[in-house]
PDB file of N, CA and C in Angstrom:
ATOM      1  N   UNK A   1     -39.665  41.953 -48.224  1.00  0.00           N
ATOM      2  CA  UNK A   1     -39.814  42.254 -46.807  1.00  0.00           C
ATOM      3  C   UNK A   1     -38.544  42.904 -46.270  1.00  0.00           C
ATOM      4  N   UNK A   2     -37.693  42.295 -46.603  1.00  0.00           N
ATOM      5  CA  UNK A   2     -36.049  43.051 -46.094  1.00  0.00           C
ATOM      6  C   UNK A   2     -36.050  44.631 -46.806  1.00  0.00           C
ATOM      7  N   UNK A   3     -36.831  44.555 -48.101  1.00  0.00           N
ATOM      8  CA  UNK A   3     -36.229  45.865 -48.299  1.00  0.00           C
ATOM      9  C   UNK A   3     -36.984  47.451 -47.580  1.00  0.00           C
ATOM     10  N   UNK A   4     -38.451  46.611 -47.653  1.00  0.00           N
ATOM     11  CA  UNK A   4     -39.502  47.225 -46.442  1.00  0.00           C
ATOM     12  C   UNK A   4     -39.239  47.755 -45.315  1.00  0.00           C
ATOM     13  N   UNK A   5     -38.250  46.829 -44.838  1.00  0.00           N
ATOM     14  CA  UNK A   5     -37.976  46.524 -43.341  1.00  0.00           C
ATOM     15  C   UNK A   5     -37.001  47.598 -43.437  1.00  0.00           C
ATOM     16  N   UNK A   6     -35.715  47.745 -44.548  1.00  0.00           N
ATOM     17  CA  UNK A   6     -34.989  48.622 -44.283  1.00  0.00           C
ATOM     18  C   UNK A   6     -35.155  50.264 -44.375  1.00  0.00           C
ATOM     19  N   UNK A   7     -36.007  50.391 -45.412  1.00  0.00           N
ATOM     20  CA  UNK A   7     -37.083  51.557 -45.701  1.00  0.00           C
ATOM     21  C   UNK A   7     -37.679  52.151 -44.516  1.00  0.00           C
ATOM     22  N   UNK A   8     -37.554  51.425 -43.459  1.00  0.00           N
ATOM     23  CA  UNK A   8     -39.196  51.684 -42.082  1.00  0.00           C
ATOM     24  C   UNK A   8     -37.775  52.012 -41.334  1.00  0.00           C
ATOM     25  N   UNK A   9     -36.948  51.249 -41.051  1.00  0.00           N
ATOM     26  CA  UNK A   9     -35.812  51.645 -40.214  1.00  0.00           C
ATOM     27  C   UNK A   9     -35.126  53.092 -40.658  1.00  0.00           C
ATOM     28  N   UNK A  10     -34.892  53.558 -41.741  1.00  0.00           N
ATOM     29  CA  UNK A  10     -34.460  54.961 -42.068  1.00  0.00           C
ATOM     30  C   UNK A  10     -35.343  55.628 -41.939  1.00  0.00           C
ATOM     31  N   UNK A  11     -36.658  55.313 -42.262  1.00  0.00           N
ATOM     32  CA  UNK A  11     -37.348  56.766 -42.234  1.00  0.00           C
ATOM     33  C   UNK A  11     -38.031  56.930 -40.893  1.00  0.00           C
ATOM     34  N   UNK A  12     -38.204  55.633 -39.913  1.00  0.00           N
ATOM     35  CA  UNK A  12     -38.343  56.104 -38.737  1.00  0.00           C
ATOM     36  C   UNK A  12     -40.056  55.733 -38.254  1.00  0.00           C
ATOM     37  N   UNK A  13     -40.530  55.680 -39.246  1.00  0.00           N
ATOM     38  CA  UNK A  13     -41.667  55.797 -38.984  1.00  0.00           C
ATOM     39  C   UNK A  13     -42.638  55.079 -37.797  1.00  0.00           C
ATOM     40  N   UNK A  14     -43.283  55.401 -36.729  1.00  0.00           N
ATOM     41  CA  UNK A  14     -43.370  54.015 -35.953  1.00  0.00           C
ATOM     42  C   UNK A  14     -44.649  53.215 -36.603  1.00  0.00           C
ATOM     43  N   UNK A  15     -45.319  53.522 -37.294  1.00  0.00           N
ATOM     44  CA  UNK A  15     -46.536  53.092 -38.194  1.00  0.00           C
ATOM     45  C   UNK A  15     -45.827  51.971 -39.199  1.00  0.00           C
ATOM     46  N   UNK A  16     -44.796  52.636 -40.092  1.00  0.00           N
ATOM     47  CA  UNK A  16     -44.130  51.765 -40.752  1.00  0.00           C
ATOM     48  C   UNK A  16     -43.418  50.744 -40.499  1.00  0.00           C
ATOM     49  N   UNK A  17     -42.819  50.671 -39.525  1.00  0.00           N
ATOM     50  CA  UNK A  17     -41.588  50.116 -38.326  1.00  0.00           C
ATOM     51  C   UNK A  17     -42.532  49.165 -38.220  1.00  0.00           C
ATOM     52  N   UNK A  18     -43.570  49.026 -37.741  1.00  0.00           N
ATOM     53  CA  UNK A  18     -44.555  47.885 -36.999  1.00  0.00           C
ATOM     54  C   UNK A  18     -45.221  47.299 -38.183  1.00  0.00           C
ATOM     55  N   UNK A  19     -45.252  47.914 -39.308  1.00  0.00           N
ATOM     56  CA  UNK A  19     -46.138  46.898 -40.459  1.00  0.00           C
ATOM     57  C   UNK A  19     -45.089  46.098 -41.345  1.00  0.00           C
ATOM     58  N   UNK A  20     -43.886  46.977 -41.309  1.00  0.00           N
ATOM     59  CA  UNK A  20     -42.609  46.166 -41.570  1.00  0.00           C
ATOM     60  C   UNK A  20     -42.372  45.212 -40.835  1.00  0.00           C
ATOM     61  N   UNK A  21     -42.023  45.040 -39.542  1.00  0.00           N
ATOM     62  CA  UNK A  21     -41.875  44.275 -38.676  1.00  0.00           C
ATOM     63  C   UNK A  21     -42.783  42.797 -38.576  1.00  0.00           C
ATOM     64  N   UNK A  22     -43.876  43.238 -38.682  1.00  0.00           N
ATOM     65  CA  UNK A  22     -44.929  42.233 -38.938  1.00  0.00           C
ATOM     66  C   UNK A  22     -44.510  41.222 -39.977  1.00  0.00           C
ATOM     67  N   UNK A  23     -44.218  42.127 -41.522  1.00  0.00           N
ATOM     68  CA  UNK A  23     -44.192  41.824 -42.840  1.00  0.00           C
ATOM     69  C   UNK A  23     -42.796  40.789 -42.529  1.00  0.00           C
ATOM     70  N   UNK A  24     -41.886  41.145 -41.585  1.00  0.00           N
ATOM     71  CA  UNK A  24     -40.431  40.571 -41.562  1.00  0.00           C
ATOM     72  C   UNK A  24     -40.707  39.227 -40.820  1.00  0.00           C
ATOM     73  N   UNK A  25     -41.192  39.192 -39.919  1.00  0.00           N
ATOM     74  CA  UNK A  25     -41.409  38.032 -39.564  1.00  0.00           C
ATOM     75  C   UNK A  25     -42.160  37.133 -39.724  1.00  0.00           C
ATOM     76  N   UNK A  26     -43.810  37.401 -40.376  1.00  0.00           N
ATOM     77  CA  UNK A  26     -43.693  36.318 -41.311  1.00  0.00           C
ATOM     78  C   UNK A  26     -42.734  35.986 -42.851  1.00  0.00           C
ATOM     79  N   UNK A  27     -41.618  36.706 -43.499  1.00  0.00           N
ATOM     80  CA  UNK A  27     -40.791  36.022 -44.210  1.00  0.00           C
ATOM     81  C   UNK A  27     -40.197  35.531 -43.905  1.00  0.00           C
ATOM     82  N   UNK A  28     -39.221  34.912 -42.242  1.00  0.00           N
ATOM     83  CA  UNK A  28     -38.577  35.069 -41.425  1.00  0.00           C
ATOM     84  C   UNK A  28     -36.777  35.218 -42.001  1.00  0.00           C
ATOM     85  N   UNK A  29     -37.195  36.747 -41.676  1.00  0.00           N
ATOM     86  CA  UNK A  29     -35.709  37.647 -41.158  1.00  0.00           C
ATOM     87  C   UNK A  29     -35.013  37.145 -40.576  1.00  0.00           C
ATOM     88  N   UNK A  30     -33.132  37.744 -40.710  1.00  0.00           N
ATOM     89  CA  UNK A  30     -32.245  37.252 -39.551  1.00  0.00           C
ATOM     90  C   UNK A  30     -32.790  38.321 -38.302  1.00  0.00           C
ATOM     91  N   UNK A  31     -32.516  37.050 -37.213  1.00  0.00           N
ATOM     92  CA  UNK A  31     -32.588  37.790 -36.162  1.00  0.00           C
ATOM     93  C   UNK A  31     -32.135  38.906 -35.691  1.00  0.00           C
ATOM     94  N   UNK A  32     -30.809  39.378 -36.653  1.00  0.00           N
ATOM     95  CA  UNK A  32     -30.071  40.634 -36.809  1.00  0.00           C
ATOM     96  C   UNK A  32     -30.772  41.597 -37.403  1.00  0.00           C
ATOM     97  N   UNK A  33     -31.614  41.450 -37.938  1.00  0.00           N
ATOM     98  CA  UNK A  33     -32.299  42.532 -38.979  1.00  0.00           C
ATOM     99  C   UNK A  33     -33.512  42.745 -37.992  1.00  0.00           C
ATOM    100  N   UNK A  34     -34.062  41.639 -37.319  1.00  0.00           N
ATOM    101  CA  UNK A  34     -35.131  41.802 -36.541  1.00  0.00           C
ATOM    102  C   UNK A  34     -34.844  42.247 -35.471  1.00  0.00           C
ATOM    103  N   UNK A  35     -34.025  42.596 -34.641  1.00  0.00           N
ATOM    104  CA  UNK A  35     -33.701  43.025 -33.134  1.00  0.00           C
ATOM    105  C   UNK A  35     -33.132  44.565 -34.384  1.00  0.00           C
ATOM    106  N   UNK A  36     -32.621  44.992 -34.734  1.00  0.00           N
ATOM    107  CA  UNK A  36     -32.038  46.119 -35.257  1.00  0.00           C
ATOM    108  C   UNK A  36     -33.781  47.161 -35.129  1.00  0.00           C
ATOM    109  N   UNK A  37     -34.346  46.151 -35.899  1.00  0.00           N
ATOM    110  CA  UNK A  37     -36.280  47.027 -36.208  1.00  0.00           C
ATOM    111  C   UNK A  37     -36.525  47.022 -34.843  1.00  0.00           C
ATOM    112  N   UNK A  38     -36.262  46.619 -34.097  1.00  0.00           N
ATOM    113  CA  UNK A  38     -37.582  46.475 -33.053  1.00  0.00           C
ATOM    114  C   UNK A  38     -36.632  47.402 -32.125  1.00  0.00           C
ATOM    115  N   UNK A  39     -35.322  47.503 -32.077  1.00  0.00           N
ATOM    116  CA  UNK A  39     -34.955  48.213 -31.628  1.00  0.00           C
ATOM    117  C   UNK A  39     -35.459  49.761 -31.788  1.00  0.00           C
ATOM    118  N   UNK A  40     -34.933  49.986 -32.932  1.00  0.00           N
ATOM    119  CA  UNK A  40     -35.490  51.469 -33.846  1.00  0.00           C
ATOM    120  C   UNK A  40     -37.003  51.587 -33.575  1.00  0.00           C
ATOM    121  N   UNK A  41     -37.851  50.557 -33.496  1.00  0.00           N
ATOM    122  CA  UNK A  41     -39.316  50.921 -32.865  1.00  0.00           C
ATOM    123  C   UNK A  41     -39.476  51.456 -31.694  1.00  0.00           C
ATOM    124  N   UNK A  42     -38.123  50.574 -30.729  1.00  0.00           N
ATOM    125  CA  UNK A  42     -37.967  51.191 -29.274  1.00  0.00           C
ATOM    126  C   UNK A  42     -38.159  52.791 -29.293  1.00  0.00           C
ATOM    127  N   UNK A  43     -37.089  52.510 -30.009  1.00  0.00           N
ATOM    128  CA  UNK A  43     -36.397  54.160 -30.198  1.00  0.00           C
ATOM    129  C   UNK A  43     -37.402  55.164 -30.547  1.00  0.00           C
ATOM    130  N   UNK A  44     -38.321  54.950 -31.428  1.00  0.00           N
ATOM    131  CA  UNK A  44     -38.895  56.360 -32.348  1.00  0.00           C
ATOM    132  C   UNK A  44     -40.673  56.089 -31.045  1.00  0.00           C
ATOM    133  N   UNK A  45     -40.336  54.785 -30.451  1.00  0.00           N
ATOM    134  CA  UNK A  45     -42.080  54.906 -29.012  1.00  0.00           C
ATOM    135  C   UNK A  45     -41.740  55.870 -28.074  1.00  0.00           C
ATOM    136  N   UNK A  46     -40.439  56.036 -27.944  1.00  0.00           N
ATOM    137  CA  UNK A  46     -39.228  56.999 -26.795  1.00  0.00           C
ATOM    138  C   UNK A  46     -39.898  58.056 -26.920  1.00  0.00           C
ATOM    139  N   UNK A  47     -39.665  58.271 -28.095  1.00  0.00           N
ATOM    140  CA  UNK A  47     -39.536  59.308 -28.912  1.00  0.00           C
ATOM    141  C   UNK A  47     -40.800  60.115 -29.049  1.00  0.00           C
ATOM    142  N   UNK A  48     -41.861  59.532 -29.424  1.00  0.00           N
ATOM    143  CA  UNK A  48     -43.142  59.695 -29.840  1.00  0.00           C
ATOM    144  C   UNK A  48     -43.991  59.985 -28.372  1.00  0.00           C
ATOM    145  N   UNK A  49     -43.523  59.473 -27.224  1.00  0.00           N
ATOM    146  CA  UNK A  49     -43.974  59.082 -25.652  1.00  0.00           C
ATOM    147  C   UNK A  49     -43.206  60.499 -24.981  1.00  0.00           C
ATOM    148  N   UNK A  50     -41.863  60.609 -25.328  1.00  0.00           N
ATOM    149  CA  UNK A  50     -41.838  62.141 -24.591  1.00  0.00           C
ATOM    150  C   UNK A  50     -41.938  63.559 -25.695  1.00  0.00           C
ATOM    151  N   UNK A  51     -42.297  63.394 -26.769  1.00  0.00           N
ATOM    152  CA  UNK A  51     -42.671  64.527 -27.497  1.00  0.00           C
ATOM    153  C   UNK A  51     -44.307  64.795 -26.583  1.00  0.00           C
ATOM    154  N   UNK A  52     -44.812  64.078 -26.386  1.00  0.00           N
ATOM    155  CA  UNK A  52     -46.193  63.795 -26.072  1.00  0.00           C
ATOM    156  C   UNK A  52     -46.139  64.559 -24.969  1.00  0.00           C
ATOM    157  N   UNK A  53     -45.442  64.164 -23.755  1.00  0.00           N
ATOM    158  CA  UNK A  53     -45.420  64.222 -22.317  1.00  0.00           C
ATOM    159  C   UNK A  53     -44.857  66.077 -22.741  1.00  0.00           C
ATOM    160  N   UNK A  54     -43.743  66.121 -23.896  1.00  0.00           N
ATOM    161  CA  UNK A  54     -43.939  67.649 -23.610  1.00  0.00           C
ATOM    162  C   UNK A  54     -44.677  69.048 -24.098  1.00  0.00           C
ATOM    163  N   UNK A  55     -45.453  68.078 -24.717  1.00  0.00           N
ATOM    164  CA  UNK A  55     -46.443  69.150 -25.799  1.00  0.00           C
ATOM    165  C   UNK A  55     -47.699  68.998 -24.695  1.00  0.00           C
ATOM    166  N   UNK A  56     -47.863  68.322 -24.039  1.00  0.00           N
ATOM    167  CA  UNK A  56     -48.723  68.004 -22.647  1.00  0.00           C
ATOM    168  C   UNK A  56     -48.275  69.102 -21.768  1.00  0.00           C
ATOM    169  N   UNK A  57     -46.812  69.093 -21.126  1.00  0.00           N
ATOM    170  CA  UNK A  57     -46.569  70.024 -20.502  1.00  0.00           C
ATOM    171  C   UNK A  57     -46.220  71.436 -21.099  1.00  0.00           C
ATOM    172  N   UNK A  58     -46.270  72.043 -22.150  1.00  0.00           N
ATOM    173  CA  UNK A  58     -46.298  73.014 -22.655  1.00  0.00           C
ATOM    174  C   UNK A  58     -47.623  73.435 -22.501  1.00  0.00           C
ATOM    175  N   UNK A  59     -49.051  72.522 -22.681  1.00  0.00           N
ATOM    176  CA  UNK A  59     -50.057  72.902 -22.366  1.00  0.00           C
ATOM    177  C   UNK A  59     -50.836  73.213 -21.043  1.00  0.00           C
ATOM    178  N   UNK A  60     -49.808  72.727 -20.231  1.00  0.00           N
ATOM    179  CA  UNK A  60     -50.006  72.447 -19.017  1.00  0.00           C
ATOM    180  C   UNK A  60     -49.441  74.063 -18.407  1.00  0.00           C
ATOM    181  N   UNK A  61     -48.342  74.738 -18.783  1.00  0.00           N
ATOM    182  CA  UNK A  61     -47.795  75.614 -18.404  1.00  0.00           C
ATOM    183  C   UNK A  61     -48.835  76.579 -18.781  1.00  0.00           C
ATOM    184  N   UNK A  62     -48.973  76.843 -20.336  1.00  0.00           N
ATOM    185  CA  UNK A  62     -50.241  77.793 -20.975  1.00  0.00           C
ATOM    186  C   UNK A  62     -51.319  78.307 -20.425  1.00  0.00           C
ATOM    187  N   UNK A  63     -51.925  77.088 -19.595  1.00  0.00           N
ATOM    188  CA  UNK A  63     -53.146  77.096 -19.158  1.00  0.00           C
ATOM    189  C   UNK A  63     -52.790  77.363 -17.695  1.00  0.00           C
ATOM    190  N   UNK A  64     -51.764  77.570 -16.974  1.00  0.00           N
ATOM    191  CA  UNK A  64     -51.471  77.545 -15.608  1.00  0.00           C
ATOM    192  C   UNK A  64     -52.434  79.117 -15.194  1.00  0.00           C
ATOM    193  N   UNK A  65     -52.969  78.885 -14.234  1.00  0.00           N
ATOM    194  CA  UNK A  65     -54.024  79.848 -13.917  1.00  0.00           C
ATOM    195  C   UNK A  65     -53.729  80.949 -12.174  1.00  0.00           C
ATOM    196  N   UNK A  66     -52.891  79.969 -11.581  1.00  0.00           N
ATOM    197  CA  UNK A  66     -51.924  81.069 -10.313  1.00  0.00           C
ATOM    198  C   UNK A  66     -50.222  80.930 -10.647  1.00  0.00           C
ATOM    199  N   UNK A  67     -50.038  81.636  -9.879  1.00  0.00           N
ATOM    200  CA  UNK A  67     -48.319  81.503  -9.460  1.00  0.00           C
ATOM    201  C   UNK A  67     -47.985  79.928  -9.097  1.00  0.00           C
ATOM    202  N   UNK A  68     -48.835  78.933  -8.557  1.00  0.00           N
ATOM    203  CA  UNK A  68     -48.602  78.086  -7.376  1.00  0.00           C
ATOM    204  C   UNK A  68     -48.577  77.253  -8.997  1.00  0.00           C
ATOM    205  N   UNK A  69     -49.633  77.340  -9.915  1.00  0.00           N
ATOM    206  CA  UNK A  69     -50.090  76.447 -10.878  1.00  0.00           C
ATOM    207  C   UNK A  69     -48.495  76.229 -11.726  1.00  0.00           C
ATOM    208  N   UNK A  70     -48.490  77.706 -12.304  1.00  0.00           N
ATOM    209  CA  UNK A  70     -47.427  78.022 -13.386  1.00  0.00           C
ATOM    210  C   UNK A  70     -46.106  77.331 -12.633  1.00  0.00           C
ATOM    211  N   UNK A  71     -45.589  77.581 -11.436  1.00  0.00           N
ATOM    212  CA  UNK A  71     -44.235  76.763 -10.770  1.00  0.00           C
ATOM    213  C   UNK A  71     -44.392  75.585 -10.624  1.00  0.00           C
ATOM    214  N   UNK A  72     -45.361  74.685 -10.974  1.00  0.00           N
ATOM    215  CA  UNK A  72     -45.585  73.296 -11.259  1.00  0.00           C
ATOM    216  C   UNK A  72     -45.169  73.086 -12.525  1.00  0.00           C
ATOM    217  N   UNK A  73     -45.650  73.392 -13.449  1.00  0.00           N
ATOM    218  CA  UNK A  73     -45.786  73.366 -14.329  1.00  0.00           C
ATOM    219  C   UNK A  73     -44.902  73.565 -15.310  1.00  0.00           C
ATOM    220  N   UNK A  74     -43.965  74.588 -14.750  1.00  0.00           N
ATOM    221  CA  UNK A  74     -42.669  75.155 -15.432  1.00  0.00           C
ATOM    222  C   UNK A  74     -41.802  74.192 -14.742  1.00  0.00           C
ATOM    223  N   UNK A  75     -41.903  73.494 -13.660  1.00  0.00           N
ATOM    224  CA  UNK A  75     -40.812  72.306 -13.320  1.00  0.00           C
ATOM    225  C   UNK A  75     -41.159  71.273 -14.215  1.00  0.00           C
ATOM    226  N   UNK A  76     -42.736  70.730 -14.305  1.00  0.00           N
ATOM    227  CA  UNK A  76     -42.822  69.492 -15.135  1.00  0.00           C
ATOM    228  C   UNK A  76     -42.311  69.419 -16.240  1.00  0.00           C
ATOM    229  N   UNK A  77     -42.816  71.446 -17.088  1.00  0.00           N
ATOM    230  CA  UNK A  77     -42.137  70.992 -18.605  1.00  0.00           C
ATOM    231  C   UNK A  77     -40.703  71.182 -18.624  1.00  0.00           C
ATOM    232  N   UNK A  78     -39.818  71.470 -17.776  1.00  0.00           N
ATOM    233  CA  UNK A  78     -38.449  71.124 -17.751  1.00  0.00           C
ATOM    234  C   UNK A  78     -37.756  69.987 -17.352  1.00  0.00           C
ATOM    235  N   UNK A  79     -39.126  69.136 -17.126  1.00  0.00           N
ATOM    236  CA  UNK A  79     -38.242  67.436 -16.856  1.00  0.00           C
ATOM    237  C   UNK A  79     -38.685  66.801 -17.954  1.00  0.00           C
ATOM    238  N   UNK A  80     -39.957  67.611 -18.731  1.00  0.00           N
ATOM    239  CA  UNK A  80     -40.522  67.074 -20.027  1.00  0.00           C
ATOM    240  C   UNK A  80     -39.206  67.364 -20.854  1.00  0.00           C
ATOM    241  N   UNK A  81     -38.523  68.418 -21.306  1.00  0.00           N
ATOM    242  CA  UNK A  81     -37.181  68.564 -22.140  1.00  0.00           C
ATOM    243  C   UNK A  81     -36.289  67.921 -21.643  1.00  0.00           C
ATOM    244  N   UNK A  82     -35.683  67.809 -20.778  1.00  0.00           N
ATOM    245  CA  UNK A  82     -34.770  66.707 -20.256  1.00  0.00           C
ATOM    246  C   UNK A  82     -35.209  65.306 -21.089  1.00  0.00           C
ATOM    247  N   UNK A  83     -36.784  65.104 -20.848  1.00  0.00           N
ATOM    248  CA  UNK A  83     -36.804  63.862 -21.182  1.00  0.00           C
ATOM    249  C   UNK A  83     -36.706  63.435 -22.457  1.00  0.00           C
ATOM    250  N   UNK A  84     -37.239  64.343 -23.640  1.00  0.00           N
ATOM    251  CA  UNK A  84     -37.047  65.022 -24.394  1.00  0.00           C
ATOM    252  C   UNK A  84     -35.861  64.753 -25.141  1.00  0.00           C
ATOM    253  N   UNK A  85     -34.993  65.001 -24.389  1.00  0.00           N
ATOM    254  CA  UNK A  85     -33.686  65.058 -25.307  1.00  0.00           C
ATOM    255  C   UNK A  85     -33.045  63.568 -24.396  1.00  0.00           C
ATOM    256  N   UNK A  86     -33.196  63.053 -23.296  1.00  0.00           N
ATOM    257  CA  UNK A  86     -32.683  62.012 -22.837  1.00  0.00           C
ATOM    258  C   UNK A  86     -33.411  60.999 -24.489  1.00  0.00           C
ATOM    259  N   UNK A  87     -34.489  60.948 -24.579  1.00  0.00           N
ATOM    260  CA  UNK A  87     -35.136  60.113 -25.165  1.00  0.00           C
ATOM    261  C   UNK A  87     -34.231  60.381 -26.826  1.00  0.00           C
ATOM    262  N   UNK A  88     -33.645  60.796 -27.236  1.00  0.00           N
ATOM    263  CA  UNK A  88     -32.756  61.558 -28.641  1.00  0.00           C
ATOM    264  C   UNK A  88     -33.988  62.047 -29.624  1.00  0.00           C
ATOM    265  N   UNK A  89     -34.575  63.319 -29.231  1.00  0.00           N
ATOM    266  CA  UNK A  89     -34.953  64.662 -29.832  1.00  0.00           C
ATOM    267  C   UNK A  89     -33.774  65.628 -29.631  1.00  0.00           C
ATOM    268  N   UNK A  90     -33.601  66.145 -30.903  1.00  0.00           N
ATOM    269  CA  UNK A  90     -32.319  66.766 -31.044  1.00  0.00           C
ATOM    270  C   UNK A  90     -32.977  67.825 -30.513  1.00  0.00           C
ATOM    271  N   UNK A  91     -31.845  68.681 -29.806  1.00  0.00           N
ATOM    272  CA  UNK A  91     -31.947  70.327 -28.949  1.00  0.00           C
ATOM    273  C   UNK A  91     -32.488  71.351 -29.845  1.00  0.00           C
ATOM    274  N   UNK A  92     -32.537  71.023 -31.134  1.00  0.00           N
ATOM    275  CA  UNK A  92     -32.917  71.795 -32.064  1.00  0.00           C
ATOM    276  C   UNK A  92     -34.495  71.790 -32.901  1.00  0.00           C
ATOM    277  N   UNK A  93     -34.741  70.240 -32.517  1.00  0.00           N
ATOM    278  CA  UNK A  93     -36.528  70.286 -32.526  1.00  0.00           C
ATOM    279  C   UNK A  93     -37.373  71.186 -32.756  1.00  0.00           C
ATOM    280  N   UNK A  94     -38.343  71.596 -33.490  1.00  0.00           N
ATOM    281  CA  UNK A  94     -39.090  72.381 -33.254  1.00  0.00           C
ATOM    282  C   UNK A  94     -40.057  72.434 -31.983  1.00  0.00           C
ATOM    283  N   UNK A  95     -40.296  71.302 -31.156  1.00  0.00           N
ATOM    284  CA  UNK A  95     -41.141  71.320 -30.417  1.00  0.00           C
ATOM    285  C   UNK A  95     -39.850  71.557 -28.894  1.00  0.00           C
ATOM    286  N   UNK A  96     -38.691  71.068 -28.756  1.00  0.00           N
ATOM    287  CA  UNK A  96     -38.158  71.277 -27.833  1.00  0.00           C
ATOM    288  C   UNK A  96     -37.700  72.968 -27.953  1.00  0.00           C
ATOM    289  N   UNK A  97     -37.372  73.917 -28.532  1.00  0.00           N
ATOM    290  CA  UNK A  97     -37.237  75.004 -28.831  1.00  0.00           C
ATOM    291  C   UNK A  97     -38.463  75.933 -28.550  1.00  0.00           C
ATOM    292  N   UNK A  98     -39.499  75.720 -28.669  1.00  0.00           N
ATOM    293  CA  UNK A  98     -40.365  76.447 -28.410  1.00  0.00           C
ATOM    294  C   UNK A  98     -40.889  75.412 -26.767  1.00  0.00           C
ATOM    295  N   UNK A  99     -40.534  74.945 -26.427  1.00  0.00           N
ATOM    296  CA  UNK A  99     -40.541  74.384 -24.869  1.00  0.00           C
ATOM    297  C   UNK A  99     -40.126  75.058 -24.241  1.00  0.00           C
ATOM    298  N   UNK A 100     -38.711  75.179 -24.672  1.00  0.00           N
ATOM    299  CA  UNK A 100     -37.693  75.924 -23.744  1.00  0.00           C
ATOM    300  C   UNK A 100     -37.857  77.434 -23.667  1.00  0.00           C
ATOM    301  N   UNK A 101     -38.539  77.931 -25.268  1.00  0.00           N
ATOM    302  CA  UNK A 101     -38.875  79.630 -24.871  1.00  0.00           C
ATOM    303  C   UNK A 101     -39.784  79.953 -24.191  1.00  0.00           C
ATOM    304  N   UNK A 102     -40.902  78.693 -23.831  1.00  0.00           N
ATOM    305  CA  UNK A 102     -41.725  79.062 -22.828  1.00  0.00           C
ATOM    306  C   UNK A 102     -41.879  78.734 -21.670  1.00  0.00           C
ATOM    307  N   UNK A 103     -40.133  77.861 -21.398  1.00  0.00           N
ATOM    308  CA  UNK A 103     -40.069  78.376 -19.625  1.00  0.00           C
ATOM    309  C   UNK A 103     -39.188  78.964 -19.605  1.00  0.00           C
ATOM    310  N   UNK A 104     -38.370  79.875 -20.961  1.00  0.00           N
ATOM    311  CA  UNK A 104     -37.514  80.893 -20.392  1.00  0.00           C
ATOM    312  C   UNK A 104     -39.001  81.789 -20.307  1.00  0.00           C
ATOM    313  N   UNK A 105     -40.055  81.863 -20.462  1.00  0.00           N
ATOM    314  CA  UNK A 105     -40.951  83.003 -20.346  1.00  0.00           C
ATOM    315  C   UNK A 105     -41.103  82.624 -19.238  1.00  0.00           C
ATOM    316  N   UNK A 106     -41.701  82.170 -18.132  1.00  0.00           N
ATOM    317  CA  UNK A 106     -42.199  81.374 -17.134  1.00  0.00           C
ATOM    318  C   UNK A 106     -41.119  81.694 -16.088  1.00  0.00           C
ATOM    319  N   UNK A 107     -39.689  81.540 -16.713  1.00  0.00           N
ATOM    320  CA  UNK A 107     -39.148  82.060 -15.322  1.00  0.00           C
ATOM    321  C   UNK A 107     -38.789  83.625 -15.652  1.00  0.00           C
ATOM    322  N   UNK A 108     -39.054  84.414 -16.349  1.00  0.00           N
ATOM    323  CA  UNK A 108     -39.137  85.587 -16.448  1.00  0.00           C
ATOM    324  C   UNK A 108     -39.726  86.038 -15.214  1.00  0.00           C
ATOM    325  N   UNK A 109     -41.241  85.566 -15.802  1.00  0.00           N
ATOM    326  CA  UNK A 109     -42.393  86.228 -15.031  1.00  0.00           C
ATOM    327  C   UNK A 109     -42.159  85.695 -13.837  1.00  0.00           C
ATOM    328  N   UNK A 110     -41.888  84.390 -13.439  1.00  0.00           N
ATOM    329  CA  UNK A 110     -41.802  84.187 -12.244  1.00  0.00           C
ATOM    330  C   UNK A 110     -40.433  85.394 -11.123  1.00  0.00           C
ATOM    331  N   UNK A 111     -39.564  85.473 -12.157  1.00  0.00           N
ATOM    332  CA  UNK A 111     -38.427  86.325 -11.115  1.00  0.00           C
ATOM    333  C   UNK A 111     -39.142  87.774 -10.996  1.00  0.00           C
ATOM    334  N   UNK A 112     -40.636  87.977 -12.090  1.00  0.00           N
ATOM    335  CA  UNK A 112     -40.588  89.510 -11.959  1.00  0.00           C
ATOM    336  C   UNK A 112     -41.503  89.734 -10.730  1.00  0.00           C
ATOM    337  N   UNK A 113     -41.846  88.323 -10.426  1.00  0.00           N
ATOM    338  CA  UNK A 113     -42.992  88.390  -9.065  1.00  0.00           C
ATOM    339  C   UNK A 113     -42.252  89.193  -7.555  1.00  0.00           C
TER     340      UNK A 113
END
């Protein structure tokens, strides 16, 4: 179970993290090993919760259908990257990178209005 447990903590997984976690406490783990996992579960739900919120607002921008729509939309998905990277998705992400090229598109078009 410990070595499970440490396996799920490197690779991140939140699927793994939680069947490890399970697996750890019925062997019962130090409480050090167990607050470390559940932490790192914190971490990668963060994680998993604003990738979400910005692949949401990337779709949200896409589909924006006026001017009034798209300036919503291009604010939300720029609090979606903020959150994004508040949450530790590195700036280099594939999904935060192509976020950001599509509200540098967004305020293109918006300044060419």
């Amino acid at each position: 179970a410990r070595s499970k447990l440490r396996r799920a903590i490197d690779d991140g997984s939140e699927d793994a993290l939680k069947a490890a976690l399970k697996e750890a406490e019925d062997a019962n783990l130090s409480e050090e090993e167990m607050a470390e996992a559940k932490r790192k579960l914190e971490e990668e739900a963060s994680k998993s919760s604003a990738r979400d919120h910005l692949k949401k607002a990337m779709q949200q921008l896409e589909g924006a259908k006026t001017a009034d729509e798209e300036m919503k939309a291009a604010d939300d998905l720029e609090a979606a990257i903020q959150g994004a990277k508040a949450a530790g998705i590195d700036a280099s992400d594939e999904d935060v990178v192509a976020a950001e090229e599509l509200l540098r598109e967004a305020h293109r078009k918006q300044r060419a209005r």
